[in-house]
C-alpha atoms as a PDB file:
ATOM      1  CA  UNK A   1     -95.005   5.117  30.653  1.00  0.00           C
ATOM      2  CA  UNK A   2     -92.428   7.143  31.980  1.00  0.00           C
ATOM      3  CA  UNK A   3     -89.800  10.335  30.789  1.00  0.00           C
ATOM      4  CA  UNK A   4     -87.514   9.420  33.396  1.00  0.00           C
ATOM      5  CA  UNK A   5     -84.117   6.753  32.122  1.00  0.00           C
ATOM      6  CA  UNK A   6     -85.561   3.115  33.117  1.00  0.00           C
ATOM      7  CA  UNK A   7     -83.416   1.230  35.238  1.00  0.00           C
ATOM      8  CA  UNK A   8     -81.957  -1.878  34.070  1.00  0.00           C
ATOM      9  CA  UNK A   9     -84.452  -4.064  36.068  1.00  0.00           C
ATOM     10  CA  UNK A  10     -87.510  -1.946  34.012  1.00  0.00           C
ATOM     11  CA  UNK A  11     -85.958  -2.869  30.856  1.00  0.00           C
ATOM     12  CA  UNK A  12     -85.538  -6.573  31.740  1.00  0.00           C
ATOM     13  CA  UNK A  13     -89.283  -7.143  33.597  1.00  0.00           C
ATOM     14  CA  UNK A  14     -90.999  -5.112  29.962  1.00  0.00           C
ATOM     15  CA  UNK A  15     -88.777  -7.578  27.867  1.00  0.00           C
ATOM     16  CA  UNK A  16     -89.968 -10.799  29.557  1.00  0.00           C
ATOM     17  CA  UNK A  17     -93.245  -8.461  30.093  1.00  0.00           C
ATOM     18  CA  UNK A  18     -94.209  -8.417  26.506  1.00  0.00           C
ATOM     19  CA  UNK A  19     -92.516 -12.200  25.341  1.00  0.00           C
ATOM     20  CA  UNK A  20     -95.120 -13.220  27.750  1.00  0.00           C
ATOM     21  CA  UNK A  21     -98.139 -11.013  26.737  1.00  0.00           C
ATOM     22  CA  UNK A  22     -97.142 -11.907  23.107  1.00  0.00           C
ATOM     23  CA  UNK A  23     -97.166 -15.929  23.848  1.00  0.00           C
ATOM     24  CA  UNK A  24     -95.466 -18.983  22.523  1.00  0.00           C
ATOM     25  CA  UNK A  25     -94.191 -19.058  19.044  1.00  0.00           C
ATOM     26  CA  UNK A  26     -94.113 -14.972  19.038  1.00  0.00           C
ATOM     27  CA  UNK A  27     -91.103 -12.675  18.617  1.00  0.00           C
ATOM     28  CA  UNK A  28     -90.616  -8.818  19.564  1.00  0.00           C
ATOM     29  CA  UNK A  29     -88.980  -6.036  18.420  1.00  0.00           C
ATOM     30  CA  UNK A  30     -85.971  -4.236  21.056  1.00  0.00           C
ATOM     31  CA  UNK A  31     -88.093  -0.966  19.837  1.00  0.00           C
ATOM     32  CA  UNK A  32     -91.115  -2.112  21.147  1.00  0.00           C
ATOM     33  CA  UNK A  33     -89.307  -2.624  24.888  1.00  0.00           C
ATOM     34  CA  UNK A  34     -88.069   1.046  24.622  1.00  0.00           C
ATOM     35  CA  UNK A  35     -91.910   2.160  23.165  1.00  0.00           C
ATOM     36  CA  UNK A  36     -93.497   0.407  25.973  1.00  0.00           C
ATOM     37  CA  UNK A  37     -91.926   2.950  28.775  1.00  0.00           C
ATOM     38  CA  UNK A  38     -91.110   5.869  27.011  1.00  0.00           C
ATOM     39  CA  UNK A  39     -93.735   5.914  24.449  1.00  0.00           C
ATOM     40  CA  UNK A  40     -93.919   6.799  20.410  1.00  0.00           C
ATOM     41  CA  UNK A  41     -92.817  10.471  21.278  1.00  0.00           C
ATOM     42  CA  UNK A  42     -90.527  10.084  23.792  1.00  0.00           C
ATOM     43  CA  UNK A  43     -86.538   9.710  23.408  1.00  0.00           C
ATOM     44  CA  UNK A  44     -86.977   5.584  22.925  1.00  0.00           C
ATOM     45  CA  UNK A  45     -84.092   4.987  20.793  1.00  0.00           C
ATOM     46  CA  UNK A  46     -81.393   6.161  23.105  1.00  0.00           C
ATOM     47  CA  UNK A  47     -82.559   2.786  25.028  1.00  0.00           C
ATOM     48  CA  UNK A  48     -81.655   0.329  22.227  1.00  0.00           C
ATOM     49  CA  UNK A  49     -78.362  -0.101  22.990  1.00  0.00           C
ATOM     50  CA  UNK A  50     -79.177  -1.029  26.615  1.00  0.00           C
ATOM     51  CA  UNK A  51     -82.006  -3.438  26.041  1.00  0.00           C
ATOM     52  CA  UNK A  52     -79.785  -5.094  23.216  1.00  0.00           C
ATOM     53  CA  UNK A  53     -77.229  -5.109  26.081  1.00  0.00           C
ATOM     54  CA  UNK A  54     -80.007  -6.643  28.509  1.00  0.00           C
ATOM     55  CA  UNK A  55     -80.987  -9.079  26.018  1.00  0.00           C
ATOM     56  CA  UNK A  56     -77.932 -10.889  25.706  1.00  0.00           C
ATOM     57  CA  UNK A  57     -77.466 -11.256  29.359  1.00  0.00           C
ATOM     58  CA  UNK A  58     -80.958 -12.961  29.246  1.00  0.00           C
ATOM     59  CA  UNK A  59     -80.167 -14.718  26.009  1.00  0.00           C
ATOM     60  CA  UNK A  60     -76.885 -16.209  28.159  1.00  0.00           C
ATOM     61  CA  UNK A  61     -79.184 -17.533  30.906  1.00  0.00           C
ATOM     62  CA  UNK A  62     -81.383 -19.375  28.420  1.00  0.00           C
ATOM     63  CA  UNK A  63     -84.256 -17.229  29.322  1.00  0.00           C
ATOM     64  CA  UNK A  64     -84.808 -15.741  25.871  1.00  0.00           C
ATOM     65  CA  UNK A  65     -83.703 -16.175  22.602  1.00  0.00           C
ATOM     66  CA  UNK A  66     -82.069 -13.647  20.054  1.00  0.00           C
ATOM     67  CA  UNK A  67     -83.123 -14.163  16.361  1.00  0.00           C
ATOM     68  CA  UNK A  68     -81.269 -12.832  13.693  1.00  0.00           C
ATOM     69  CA  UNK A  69     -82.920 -13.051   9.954  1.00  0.00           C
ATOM     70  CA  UNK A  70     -85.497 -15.747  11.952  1.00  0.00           C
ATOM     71  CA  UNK A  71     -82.735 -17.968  13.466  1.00  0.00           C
ATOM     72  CA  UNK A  72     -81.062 -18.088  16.788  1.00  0.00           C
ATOM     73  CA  UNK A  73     -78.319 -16.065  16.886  1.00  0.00           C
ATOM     74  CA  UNK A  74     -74.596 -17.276  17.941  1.00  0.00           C
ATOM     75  CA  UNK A  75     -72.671 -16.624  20.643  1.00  0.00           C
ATOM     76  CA  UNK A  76     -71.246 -13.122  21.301  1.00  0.00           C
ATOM     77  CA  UNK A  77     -72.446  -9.496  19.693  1.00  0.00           C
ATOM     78  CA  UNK A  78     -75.225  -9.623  17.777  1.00  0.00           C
ATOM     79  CA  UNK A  79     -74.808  -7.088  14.635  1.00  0.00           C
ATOM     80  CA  UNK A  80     -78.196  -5.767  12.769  1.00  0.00           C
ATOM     81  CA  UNK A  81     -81.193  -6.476  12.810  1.00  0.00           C
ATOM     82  CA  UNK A  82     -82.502  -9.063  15.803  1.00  0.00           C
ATOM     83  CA  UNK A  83     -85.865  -9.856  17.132  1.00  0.00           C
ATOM     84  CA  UNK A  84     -86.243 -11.293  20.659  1.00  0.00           C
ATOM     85  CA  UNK A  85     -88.487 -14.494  21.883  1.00  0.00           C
ATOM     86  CA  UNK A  86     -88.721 -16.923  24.929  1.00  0.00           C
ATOM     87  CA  UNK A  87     -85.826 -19.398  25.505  1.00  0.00           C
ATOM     88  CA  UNK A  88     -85.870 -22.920  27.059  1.00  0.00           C
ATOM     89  CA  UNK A  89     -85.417 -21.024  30.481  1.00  0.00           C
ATOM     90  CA  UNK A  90     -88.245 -18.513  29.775  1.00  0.00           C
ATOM     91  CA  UNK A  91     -89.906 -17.704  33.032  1.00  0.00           C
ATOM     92  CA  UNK A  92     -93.634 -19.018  33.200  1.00  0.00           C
ATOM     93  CA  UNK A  93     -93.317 -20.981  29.938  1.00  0.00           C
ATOM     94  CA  UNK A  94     -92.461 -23.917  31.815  1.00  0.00           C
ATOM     95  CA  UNK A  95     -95.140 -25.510  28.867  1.00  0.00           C
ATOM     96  CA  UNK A  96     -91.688 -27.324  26.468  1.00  0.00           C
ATOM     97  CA  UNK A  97     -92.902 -25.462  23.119  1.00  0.00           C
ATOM     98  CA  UNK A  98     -89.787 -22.969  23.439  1.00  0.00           C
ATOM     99  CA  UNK A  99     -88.209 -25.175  20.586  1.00  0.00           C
ATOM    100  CA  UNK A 100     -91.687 -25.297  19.019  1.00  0.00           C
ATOM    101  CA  UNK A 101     -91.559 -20.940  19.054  1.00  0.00           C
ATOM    102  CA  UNK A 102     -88.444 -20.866  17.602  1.00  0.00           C
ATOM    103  CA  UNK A 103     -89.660 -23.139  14.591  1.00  0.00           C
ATOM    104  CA  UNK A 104     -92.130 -21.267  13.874  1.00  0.00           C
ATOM    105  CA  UNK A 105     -90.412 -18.309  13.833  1.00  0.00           C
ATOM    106  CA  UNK A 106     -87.932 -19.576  11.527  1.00  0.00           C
ATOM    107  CA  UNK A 107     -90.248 -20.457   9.183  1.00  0.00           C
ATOM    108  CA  UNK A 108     -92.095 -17.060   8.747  1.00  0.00           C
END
């Protein structure tokens, strides 16, 4: 955990970081990305904007997936509410239940 800004590449490696750690079929919060460096106490929510920002770049390589009310999102900004999980391009997954993960997630 760090005070200092994380970079970009920080941001990125603790999103795919913690989609791995949390598995197949498991979605995580943008909050917990910006809790993970900066911690409970320190200034996390100035980060959201970024790793929302960082998401959809990954989301556009098929690496992860933004959810919105426990659906893919479309195309473009993403308003609201969104939860993040692994995408067909996920790194590591490599295991074909990234369609599976996003079943399940629309079902809970």
């Amino acid at each position: 955990m760090t005070t200092a800004r994380p970079s970009d590449d920080e941001l990125t490696e603790a999103i795919l970081a913690l989609l791995a750690a949390r598995g197949v079929g498991r979605s995580i919060d943008p909050s917990d990305v910006a809790r993970r460096l900066l911690g409970d106490a320190g200034p996390w929510r100035a980060e959201l904007k970024r790793i929302r920002s960082l998401a959809g770049r990954l989301a556009r390589d098929g690496r992860i997936v933004i959810l919105r009310h426990g659906k893919p999102a479309g195309e473009g900004p993403v308003r609201g509410v969104i939860r993040l999980a692994r995408g067909p391009l996920f790194e590591g997954a490599g295991d074909g239940n990234e369609t599976t993960a996003i079943q399940e997630e629309e079902t809970r």
